[in-house]
C-alpha atoms as a PDB file:
ATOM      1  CA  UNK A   1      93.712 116.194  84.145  1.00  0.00           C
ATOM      2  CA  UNK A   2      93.123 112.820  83.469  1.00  0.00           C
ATOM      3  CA  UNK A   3      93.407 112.087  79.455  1.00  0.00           C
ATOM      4  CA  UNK A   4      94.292 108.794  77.412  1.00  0.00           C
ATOM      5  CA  UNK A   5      97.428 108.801  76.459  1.00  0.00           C
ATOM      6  CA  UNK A   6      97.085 107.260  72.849  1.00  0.00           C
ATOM      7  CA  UNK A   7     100.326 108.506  71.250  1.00  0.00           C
ATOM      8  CA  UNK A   8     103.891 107.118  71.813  1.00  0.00           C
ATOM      9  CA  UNK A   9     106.954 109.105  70.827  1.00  0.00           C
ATOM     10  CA  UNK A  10     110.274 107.948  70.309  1.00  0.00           C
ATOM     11  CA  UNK A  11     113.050 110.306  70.913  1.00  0.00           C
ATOM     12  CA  UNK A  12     116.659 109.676  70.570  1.00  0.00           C
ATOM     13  CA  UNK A  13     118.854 111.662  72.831  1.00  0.00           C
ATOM     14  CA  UNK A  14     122.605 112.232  73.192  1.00  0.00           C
ATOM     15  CA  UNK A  15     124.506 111.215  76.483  1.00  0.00           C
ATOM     16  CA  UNK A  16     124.773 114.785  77.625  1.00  0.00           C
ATOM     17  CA  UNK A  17     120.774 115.515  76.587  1.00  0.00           C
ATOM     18  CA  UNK A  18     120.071 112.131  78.529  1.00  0.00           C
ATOM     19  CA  UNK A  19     122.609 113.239  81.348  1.00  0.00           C
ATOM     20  CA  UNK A  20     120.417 116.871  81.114  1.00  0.00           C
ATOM     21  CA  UNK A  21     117.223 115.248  81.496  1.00  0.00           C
ATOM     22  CA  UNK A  22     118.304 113.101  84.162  1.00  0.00           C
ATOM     23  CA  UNK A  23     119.162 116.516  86.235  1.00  0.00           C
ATOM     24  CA  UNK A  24     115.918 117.877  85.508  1.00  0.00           C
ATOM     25  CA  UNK A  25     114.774 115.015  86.850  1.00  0.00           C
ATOM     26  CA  UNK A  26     116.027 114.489  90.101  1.00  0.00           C
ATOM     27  CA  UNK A  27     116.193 118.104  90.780  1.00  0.00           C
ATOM     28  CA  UNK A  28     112.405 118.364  90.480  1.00  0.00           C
ATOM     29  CA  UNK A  29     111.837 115.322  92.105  1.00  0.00           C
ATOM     30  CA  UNK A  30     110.090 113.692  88.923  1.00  0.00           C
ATOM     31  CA  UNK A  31     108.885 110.038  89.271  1.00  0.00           C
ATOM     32  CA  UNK A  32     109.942 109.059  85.438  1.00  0.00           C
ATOM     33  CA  UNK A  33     111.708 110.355  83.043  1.00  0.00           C
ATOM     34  CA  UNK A  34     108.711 110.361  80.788  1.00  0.00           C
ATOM     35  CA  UNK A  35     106.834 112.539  83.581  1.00  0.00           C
ATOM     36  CA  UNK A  36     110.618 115.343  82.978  1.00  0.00           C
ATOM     37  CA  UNK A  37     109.878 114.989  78.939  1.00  0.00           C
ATOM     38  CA  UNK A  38     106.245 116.070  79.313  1.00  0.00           C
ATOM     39  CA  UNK A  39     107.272 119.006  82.043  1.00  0.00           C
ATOM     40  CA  UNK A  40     109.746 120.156  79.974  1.00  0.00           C
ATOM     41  CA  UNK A  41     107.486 119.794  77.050  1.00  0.00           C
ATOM     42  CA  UNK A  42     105.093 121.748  78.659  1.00  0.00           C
ATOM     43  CA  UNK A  43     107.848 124.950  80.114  1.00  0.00           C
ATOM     44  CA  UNK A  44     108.720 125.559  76.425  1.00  0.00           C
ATOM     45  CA  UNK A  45     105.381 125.567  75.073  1.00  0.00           C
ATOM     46  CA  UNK A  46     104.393 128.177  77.944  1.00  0.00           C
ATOM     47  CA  UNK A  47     107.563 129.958  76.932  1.00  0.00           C
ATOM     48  CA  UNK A  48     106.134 130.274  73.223  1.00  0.00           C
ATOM     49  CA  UNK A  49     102.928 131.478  74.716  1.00  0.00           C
ATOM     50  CA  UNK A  50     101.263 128.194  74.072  1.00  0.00           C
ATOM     51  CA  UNK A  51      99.126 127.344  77.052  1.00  0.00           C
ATOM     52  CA  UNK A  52     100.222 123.713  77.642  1.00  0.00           C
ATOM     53  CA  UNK A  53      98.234 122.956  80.998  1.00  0.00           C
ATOM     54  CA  UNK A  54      99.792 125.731  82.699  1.00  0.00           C
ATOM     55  CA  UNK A  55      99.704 124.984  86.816  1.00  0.00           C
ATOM     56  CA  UNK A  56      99.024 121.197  85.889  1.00  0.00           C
ATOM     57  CA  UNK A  57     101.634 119.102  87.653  1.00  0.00           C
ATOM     58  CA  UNK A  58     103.400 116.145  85.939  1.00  0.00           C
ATOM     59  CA  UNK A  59     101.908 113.889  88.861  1.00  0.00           C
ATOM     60  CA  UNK A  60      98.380 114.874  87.973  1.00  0.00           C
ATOM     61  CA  UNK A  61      99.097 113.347  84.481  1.00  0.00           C
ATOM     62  CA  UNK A  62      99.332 109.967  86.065  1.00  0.00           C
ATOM     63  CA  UNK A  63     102.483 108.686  86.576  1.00  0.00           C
ATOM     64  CA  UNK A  64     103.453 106.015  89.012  1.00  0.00           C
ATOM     65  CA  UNK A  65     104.054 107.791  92.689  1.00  0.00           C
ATOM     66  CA  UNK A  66     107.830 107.406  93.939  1.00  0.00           C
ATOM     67  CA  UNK A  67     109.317 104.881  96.267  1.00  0.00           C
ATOM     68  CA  UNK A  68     110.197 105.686  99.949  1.00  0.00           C
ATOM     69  CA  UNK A  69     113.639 106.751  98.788  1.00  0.00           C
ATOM     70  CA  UNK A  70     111.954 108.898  96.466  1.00  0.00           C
ATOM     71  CA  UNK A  71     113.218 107.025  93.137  1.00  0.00           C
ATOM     72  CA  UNK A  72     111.574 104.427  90.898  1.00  0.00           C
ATOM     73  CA  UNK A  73     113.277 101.219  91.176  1.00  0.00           C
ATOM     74  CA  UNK A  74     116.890 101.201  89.245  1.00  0.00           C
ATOM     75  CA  UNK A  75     117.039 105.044  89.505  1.00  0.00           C
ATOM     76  CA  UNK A  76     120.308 106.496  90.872  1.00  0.00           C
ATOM     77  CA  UNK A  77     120.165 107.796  94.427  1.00  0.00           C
ATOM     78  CA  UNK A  78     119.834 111.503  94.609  1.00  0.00           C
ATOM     79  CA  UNK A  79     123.182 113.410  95.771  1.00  0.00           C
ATOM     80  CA  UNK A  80     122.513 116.214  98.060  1.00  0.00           C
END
């Protein structure tokens, strides 16, 4: 899928929904936490029965590959 992304959204989160997020995250390998907001995003509009892309990776929707460590730059290293 390759669409313009026209639309920004602001979201405020709480330090345990950021903390939450951040798990997602690493625990899915995710490049950006942008890239977790839309998967997420997209699991609880399939859970409503909304067809959201389903079987459409968050890497297909553009987002900048990782880094040999598998983290953007600043990221926290993964604990295994």
């Amino acid at each position: 899928m390759n669409e313009l992304r026209a639309e920004r959204l602001q979201v405020m989160l709480s330090p345990d929904e950021l903390a939450a997020l951040d798990d997602f995250r690493f625990n899915h390998r995710m490049p950006t936490r942008a890239a977790a907001v839309r998967e997420l995003l997209r699991l609880g509009l399939a859970g409503t029965g909304t067809d959201a892309g389903a079987g459409v990776k968050s890497s297909d929707y553009g987002v900048f590959d990782r880094g040999p460590d598998g983290h953007m730059q600043g990221d926290a290293p993964q604990e295994d």
